[in-house]
N, C-alpha and C. Protein backbone atom coordinates (compact mmCIF):
# COMPACT_ATOMS: atom_id res chain seq x y z
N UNK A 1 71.47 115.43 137.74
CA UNK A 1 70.08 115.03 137.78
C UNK A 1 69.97 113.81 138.70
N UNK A 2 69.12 114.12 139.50
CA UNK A 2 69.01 112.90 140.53
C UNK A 2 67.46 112.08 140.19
N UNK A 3 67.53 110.82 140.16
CA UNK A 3 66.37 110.18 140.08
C UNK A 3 65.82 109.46 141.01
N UNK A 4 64.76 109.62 142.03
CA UNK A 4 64.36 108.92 143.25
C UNK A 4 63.35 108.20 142.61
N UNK A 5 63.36 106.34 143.39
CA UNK A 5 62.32 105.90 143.49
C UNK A 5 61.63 105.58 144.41
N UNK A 6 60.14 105.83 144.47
CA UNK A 6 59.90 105.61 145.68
C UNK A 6 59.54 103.94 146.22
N UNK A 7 59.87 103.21 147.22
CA UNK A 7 59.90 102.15 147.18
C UNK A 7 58.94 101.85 147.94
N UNK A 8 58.26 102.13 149.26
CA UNK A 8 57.10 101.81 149.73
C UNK A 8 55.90 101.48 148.74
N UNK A 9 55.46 100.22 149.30
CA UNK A 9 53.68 99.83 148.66
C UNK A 9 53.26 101.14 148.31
N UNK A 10 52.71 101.06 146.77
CA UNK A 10 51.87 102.42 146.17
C UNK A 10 50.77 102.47 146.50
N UNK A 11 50.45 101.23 146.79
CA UNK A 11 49.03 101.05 146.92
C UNK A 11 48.40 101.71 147.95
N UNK A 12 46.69 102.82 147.43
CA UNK A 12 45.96 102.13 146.84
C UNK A 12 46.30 103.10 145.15
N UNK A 13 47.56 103.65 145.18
CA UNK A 13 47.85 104.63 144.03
C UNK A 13 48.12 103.12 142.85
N UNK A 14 47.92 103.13 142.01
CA UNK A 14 48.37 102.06 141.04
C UNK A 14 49.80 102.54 139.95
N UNK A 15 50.27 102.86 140.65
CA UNK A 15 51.57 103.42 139.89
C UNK A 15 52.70 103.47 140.47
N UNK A 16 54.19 103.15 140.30
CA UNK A 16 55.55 103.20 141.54
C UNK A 16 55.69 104.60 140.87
N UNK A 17 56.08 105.59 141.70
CA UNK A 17 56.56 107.14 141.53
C UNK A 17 58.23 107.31 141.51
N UNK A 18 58.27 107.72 140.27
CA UNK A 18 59.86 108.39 140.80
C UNK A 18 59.84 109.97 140.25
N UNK A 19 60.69 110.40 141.15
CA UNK A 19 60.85 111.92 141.44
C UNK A 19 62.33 112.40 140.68
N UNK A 20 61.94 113.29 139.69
CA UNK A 20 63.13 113.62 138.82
C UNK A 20 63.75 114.93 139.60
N UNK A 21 64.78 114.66 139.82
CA UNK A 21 64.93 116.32 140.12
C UNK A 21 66.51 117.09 139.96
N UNK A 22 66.57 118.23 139.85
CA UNK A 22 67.99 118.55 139.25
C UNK A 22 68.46 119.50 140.37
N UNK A 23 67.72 120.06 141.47
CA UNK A 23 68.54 120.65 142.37
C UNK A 23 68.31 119.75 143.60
N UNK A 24 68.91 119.65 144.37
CA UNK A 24 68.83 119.13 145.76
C UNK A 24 68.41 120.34 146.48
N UNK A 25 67.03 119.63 146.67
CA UNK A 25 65.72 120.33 147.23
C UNK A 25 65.51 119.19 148.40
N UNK A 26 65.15 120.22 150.18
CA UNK A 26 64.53 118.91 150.57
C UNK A 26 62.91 118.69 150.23
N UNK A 27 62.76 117.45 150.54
CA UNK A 27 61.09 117.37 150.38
C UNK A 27 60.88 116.20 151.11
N UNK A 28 59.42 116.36 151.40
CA UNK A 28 58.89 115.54 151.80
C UNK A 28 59.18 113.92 151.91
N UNK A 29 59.58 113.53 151.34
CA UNK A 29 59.99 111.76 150.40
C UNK A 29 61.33 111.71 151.45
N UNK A 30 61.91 112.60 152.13
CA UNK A 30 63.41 111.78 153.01
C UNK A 30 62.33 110.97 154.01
N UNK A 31 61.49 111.03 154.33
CA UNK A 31 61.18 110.06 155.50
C UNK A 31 60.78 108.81 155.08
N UNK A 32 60.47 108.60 153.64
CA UNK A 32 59.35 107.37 153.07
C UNK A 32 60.87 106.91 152.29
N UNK A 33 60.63 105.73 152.08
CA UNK A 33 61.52 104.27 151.52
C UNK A 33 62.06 104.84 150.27
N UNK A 34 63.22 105.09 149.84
CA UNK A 34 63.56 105.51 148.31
C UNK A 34 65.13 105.14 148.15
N UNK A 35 65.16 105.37 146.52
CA UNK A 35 66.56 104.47 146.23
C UNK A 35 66.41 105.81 145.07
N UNK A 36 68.07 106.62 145.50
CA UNK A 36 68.68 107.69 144.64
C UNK A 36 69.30 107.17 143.68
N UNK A 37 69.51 107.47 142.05
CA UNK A 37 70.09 107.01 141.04
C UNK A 37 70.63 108.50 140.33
N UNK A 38 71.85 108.07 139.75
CA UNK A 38 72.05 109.39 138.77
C UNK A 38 72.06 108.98 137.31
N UNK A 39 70.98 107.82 136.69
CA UNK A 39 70.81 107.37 135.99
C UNK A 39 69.33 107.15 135.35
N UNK A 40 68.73 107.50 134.96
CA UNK A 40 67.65 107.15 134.47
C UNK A 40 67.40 105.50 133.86
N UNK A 41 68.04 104.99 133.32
CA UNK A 41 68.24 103.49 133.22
C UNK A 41 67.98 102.76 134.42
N UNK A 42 68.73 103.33 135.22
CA UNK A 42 69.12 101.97 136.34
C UNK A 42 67.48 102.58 137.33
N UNK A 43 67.19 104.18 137.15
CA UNK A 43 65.94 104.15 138.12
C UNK A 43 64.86 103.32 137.62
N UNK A 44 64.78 103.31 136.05
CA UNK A 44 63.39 102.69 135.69
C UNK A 44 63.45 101.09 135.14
N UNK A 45 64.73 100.59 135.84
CA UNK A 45 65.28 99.15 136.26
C UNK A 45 64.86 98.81 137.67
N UNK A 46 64.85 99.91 138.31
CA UNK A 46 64.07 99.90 139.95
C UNK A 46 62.58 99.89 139.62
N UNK A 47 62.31 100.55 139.11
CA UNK A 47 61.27 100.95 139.23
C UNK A 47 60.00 99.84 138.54
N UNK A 48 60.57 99.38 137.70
CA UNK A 48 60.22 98.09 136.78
C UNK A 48 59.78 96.83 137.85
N UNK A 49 60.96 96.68 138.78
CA UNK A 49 61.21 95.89 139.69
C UNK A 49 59.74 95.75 140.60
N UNK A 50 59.98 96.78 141.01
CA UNK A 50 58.99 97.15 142.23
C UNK A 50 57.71 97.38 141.34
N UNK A 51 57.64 97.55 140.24
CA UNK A 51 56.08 97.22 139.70
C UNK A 51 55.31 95.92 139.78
N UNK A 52 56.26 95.03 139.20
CA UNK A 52 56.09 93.77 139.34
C UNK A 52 56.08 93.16 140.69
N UNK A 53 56.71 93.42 141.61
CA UNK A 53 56.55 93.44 142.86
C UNK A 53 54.96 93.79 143.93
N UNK A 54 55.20 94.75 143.27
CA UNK A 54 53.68 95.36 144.21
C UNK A 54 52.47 95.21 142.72
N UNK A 55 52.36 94.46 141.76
CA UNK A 55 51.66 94.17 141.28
C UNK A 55 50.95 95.52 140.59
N UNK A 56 51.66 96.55 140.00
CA UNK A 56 51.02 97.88 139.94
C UNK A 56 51.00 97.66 138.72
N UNK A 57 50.07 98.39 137.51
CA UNK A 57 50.24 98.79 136.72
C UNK A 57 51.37 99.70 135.85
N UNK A 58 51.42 100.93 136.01
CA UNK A 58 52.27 101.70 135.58
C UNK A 58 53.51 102.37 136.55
N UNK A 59 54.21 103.04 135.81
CA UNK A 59 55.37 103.77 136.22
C UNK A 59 54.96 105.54 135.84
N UNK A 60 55.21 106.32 137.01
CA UNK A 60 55.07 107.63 136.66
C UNK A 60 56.21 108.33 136.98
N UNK A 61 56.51 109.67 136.48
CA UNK A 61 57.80 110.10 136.69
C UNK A 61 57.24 111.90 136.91
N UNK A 62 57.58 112.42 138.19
CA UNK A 62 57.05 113.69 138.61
C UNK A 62 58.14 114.18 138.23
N UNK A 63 58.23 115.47 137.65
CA UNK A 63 59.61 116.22 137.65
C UNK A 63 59.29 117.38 138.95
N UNK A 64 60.79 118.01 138.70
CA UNK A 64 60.79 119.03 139.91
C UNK A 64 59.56 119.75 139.91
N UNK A 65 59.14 120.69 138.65
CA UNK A 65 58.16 121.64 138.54
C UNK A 65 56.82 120.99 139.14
N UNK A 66 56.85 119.40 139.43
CA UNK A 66 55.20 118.90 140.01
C UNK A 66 54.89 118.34 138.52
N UNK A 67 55.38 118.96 137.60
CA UNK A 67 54.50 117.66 136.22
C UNK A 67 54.65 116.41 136.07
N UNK A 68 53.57 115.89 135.91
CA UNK A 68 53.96 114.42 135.71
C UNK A 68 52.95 113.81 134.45
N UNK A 69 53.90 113.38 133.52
CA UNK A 69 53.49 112.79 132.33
C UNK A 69 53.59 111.16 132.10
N UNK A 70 52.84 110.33 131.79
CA UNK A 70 52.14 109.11 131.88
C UNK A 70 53.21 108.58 131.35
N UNK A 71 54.27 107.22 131.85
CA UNK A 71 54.57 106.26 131.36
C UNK A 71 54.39 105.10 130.65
């Protein structure tokens, strides 16, 4: 299971995105700013980071299928 965060400014989205995913799929996100984890801990230790950083509200987490359920 790979966990991407995405690290570019969210803004004007109010949320840092990370992308759950279990096959290595390409997508879209290799060109934009991200930090790979095989940890869920250490992603939403990133991800925490960069909230406070870019002043965002929440954390969201897309899985492969496109769902994404509210942090």
């Amino acid at each position: 299971m790979k966990w991407i965060v995405m690290e570019e400014n969210p803004k004007p989205d109010n949320y840092i995105a990370i992308v759950l995913t279990e096959k290595p799929t390409k997508m879209k996100i290799e060109n934009q700013a991200h930090s790979v984890f095989d940890n869920g801990d250490q992603a939403l230790e990133r991800a925490r980071k960069l909230r406070e950083e870019y002043g965002v509200r929440t954390i969201r987490i897309f899985h492969h299928d496109c769902s994404s359920p509210m942090k």
